[in-house]
Protein backbone atom coordinates (compact mmCIF):
# COMPACT_ATOMS: atom_id res chain seq x y z
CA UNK A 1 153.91 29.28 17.38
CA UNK A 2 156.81 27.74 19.19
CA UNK A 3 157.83 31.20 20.25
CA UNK A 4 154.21 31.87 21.92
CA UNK A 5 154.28 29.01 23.57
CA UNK A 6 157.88 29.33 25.01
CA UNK A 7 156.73 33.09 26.01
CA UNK A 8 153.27 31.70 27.99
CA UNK A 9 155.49 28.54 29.89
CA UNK A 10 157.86 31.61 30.57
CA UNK A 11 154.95 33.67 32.06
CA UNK A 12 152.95 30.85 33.85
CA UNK A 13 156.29 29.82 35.87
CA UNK A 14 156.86 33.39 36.90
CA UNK A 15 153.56 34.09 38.15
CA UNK A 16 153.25 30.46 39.73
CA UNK A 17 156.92 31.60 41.34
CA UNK A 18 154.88 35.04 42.51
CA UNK A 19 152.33 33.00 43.86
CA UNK A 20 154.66 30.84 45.95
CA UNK A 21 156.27 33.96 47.10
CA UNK A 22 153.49 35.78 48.02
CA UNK A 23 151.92 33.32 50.42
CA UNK A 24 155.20 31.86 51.43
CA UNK A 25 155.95 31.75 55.69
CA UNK A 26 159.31 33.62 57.10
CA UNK A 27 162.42 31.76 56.01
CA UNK A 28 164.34 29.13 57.98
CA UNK A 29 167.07 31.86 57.79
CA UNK A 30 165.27 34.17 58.46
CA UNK A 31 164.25 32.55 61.68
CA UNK A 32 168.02 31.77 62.61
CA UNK A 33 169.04 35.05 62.01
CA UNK A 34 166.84 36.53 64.59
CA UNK A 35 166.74 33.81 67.10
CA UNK A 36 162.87 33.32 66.52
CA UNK A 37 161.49 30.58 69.37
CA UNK A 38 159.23 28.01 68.01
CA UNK A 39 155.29 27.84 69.37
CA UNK A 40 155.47 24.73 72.23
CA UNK A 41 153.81 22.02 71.66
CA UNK A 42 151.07 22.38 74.29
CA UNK A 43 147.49 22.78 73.88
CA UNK A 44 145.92 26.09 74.31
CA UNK A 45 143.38 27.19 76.47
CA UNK A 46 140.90 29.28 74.38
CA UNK A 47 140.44 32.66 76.56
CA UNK A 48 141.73 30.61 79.47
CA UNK A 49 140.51 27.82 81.47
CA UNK A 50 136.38 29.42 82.29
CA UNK A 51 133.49 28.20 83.22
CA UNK A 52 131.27 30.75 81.82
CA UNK A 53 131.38 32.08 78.54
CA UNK A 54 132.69 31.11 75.11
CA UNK A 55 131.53 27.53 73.88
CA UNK A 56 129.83 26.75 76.57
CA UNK A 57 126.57 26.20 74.70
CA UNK A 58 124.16 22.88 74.67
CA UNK A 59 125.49 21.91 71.85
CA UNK A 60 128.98 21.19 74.13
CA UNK A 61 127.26 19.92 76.97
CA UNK A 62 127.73 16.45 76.56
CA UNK A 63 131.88 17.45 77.43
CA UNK A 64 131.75 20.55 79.10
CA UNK A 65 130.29 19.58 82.44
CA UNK A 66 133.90 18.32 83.02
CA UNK A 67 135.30 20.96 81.37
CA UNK A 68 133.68 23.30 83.68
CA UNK A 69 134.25 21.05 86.85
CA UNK A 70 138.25 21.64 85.81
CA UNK A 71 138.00 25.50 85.52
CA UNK A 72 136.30 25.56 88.46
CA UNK A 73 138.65 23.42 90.79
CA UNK A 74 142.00 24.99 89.32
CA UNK A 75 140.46 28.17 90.03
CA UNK A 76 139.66 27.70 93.78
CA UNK A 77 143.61 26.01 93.52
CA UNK A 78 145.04 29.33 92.34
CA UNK A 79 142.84 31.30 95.17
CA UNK A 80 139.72 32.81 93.10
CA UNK A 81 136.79 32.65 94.83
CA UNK A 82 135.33 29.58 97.28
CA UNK A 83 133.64 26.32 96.58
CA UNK A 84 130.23 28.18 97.75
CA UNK A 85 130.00 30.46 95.08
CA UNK A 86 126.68 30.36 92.86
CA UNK A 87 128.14 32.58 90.39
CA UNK A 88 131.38 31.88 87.97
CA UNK A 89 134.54 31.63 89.77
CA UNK A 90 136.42 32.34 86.25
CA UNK A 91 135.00 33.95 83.11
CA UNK A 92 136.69 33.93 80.20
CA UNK A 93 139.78 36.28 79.49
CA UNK A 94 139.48 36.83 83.26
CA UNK A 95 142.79 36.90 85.73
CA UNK A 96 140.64 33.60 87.41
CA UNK A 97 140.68 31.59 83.98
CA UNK A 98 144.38 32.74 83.33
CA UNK A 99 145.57 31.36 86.62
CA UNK A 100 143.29 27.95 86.22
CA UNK A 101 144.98 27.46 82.77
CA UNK A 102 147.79 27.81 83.95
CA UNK A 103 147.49 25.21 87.23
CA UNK A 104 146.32 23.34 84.85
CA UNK A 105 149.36 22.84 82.94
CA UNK A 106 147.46 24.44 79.33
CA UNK A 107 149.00 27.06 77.25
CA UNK A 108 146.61 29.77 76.58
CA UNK A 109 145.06 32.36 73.99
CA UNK A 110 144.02 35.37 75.11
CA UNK A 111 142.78 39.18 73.19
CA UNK A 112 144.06 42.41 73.58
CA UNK A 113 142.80 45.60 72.86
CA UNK A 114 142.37 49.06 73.89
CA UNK A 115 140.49 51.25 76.38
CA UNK A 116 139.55 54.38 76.32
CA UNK A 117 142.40 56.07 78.71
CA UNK A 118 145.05 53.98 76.10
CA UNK A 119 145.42 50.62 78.55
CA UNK A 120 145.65 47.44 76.95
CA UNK A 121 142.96 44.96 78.54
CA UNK A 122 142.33 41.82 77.83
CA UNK A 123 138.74 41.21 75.88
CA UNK A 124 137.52 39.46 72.70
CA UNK A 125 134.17 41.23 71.81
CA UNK A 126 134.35 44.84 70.90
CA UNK A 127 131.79 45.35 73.77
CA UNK A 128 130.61 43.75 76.94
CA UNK A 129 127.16 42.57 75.96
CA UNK A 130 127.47 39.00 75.49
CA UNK A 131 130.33 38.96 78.60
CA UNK A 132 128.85 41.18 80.88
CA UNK A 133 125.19 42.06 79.64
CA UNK A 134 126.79 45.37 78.84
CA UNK A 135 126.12 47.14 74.84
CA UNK A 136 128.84 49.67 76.00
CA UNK A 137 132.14 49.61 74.07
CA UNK A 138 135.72 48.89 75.65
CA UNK A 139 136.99 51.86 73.59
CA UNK A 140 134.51 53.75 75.14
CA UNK A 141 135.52 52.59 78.67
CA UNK A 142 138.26 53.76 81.02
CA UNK A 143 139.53 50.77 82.87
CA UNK A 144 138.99 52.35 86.09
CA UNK A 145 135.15 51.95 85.09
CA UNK A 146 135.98 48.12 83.60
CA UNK A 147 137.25 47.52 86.91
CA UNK A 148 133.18 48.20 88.57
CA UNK A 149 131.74 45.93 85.52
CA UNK A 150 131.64 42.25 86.47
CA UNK A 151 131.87 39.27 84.12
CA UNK A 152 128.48 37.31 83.92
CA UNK A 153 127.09 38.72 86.73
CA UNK A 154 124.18 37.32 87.49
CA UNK A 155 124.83 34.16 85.79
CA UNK A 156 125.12 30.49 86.93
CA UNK A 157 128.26 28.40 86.04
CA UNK A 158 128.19 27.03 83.12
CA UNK A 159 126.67 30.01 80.89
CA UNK A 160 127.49 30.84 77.79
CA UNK A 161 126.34 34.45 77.96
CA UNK A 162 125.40 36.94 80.20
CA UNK A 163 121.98 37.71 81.17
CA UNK A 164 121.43 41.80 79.98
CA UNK A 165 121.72 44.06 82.51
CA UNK A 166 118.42 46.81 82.92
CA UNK A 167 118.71 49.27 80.31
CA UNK A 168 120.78 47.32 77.96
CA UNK A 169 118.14 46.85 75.01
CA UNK A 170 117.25 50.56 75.34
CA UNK A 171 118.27 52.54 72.21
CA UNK A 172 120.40 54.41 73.33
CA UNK A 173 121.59 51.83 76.14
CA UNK A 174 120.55 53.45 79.54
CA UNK A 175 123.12 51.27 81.29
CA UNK A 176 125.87 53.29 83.41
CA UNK A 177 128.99 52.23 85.28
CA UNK A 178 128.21 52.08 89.07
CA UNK A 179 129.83 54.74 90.99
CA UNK A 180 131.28 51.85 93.14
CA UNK A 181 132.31 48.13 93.08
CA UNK A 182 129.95 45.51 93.84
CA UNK A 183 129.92 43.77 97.39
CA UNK A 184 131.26 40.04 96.85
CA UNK A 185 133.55 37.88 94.99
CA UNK A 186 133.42 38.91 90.83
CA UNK A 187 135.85 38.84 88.11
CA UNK A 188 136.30 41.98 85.73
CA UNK A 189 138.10 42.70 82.39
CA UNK A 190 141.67 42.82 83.40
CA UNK A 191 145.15 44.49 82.22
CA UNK A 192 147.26 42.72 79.78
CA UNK A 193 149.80 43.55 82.62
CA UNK A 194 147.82 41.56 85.62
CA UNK A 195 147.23 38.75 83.21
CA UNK A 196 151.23 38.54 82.55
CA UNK A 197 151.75 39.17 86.01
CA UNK A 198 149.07 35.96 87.34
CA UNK A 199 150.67 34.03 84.35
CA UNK A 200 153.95 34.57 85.22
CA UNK A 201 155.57 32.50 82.88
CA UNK A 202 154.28 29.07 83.88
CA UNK A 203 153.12 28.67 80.51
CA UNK A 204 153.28 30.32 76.85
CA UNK A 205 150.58 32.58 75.86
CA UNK A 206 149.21 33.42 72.22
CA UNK A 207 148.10 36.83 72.04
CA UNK A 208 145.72 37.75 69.32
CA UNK A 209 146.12 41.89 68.63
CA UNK A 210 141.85 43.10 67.76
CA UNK A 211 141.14 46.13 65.81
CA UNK A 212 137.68 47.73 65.41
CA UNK A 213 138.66 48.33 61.45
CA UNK A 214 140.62 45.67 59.32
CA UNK A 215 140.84 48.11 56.21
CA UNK A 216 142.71 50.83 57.83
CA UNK A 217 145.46 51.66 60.13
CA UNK A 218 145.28 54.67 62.18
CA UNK A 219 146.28 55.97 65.51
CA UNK A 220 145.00 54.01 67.91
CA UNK A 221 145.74 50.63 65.96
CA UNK A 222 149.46 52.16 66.42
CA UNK A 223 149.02 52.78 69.95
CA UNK A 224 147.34 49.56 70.73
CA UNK A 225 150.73 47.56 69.58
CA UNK A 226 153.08 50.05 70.78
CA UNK A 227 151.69 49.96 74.25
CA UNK A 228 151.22 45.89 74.33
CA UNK A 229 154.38 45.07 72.45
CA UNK A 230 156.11 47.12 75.48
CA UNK A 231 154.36 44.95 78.21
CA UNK A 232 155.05 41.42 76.56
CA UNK A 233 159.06 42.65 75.74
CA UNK A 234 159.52 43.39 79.46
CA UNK A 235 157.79 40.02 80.00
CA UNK A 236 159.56 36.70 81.01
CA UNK A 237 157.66 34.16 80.10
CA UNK A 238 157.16 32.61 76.47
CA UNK A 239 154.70 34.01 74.17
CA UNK A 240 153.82 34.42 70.66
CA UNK A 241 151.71 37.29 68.86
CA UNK A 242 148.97 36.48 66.10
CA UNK A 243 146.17 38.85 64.23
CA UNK A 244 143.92 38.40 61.60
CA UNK A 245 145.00 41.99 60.66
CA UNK A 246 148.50 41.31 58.59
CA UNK A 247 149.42 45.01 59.38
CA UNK A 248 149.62 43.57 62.65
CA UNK A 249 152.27 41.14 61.98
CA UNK A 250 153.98 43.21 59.43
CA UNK A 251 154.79 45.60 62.77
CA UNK A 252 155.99 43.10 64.53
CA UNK A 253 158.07 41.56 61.35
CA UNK A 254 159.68 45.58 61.40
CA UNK A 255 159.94 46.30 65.24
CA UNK A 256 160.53 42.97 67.10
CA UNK A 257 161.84 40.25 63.96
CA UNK A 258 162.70 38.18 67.37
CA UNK A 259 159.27 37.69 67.79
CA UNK A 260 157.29 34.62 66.84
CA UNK A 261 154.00 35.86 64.98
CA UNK A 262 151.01 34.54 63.32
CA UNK A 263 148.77 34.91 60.46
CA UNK A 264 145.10 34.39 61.67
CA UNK A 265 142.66 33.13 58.49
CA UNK A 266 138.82 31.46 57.98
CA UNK A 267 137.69 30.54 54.79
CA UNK A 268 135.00 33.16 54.70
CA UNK A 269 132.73 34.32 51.71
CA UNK A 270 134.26 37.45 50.34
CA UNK A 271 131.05 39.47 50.29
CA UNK A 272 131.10 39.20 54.04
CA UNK A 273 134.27 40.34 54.30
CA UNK A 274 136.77 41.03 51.24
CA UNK A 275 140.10 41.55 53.71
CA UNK A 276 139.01 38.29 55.76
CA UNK A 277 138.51 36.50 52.21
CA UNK A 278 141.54 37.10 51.09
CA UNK A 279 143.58 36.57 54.59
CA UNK A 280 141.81 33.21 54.50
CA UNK A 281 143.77 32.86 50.91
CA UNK A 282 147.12 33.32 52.66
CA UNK A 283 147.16 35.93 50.06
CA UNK A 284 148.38 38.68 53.12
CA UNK A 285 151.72 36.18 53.76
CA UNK A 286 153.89 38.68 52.13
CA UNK A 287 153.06 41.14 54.24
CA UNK A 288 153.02 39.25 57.36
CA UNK A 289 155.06 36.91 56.70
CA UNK A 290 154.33 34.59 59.43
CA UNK A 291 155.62 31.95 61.63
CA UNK A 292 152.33 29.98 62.05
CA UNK A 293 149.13 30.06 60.50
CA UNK A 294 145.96 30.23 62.81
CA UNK A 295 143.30 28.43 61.03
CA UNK A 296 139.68 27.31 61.63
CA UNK A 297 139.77 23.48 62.48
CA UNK A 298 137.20 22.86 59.76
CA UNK A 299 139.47 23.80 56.99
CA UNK A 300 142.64 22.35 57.94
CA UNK A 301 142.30 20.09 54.35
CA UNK A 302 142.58 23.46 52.30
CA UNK A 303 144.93 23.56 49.87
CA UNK A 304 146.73 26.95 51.07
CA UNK A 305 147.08 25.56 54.00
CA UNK A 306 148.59 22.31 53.22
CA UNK A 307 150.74 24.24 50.95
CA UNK A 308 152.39 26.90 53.33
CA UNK A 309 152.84 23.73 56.24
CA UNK A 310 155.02 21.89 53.45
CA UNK A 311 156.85 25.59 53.05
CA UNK A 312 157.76 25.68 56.82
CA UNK A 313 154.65 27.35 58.50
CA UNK A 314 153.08 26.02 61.66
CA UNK A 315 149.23 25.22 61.64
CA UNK A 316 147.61 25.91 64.56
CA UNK A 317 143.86 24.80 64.89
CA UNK A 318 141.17 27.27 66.23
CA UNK A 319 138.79 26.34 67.89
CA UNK A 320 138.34 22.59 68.98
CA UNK A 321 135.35 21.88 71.63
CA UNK A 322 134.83 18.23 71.55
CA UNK A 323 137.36 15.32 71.89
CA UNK A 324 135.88 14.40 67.93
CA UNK A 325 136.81 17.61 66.50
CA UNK A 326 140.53 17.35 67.85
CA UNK A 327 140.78 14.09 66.64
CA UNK A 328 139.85 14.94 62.84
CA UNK A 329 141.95 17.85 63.18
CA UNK A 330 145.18 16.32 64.51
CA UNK A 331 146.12 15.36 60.51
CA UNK A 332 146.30 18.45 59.35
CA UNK A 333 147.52 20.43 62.88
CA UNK A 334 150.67 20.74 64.74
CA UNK A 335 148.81 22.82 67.57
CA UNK A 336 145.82 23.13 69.19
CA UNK A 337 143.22 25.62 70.82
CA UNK A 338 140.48 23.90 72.57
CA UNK A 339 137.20 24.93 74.91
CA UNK A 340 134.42 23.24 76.51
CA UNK A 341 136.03 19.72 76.56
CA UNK A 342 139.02 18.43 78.89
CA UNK A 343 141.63 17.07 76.10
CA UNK A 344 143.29 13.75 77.02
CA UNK A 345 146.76 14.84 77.16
């Protein structure tokens, strides 16, 4: 009996031991070693400083007229647009909201993906319906047509999304790229490079690598971070990298270990979404092996994630929109990515 029980104490400490060292962050050595840079403690401007698009909903609007009033005016600062234009002066993850970030003195968080001609761009959705009014796909889209799509164009200040463009709710979508570029001041999707380039670093940048697929790795996923990880090495400025893909992170752990990277996670159900599920379980750690963890605000009391910030790991809080949410989220938070409200820094 004594010998069972020895065995199963014996077995529960090695798998408890496996379960610390599966979700545990990269080492403190590890981090010397390759002279890793530590995420500044700024907040974050979620897709840049905008004044149309993400968060910008009713349910914000007791904070975001400000908010919007501050994109707007930073914009017109960094030259985008004039104060007479009815239309946004700076979409989100546009070159306008990039620069009014960063007169504003806020890091920001930005997406990258591919196009169809292979350029990294800088976009959240998979397609430009809810930016643009657009169903088409940016992997469907060369950039020389991205650059003759605007961003909310016929929209008012303030929107969260686009109006549809004629054609878009046809199945299949009868909307086409125009053969030419519309008369007037508009803001498009723009290259990762331009954004580096407008950014230049005044302040750091997240980037957050999307996929179309989280279950495999092919080609283009390759492509994607060989062609961006090329374009933020020759940059200058400070930046980190985070995914909710951990292949992601694991390339960057293998071809840049100088890099600071994240593990994105949400406590999602797992029959939406098995690989989210278990991401959200820091249960991908070992293969990412991150710097910070990228969590939702409304979680930051998990367990996993109280347990990997006592094991080194910096929590970083997606997405905060009212001055209420960053407050019950500074407890369990070292950084911050905010929208739709101006933080009192």
């Amino acid at each position: 009996m004594a010998n069972a029980l020895k065995k199963a104490l014996i077995g529960g400490a090695v798998a408890a031991g496996l379960g610390v060292w599966a979700v545990a962050p990269r080492t403190f050595n590890n981090k010397r070693k390759n002279f890793v840079p530590t995420l500044p403690d700024v907040l974050y401007a979620h897709r840049g400083l905008h004044d149309a698009g993400s968060g910008l909903s009713q349910q914000h609007a007791g904070e975001s007229g400000e908010y919007i009033a501050l994109a707007r005016r930073m914009a017109l600062r960094a030259g985008y647009g004039s104060i007479d234009e009815p239309g946004p002066l700076a979409p989100e993850n546009s070159l306008a909201a990039f620069a009014a970030a960063a007169e504003a003195g806020y890091g920001i968080e930005l997406d990258v993906q591919l196009t169809l001609d292979n350029k990294a761009v800088v976009c959240h959705d998979p397609d430009l319906l809810r930016v643009a009014g657009d169903p088409r796909n940016i992997r469907d889209l060369t950039y020389d047509e991205l650059v003759r799509i605007p961003l909310f164009p016929t929209a008012a200040p303030g929107a969260e999304v686009s109006p549809l463009l004629p054609g878009a709710t046809e199945n299949p979508p009868l909307v086409t790229t125009p053969s030419q570029a519309p008369a007037g001041y508009y803001q498009h999707v723009p290259l990762l490079e331009d954004v580096l380039r407008v950014v230049d670093g005044r302040v750091p940048i997240i980037v957050e690598f999307k996929f179309e697929n989280y279950r495999t790795w092919d080609d283009r996923d390759e492509e994607l971070m060989q062609t961006a990880a090329a374009l933020l090495d020759a940059y200058q400025g400070l930046y980190v990298v985070e995914s909710f893909n951990p292949a992601a992170m694991n390339w960057y752990k293998r071809e840049h270990p100088d890099v600071c990277r994240g593990q994105l996670a949400e406590d999602t159900e797992f029959t939406k979404n098995p690989v989210l599920w278990m991401a959200g379980k820091l249960m991908f750690n070992e293969i990412s092996r991150p710097d910070f963890v990228a969590y939702d605000f409304r979680n930051g009391n998990g367990a996993m994630l109280r347990f990997v910030r006592r094991m080194g790991a910096m929590a970083v809080a997606w997405t905060v929109r009212t001055s209420d949410e960053l407050a019950g989220a500074q407890p369990y938070f070292d950084r911050f990515i905010f929208e739709a409200f101006v933080p009192k820094q």
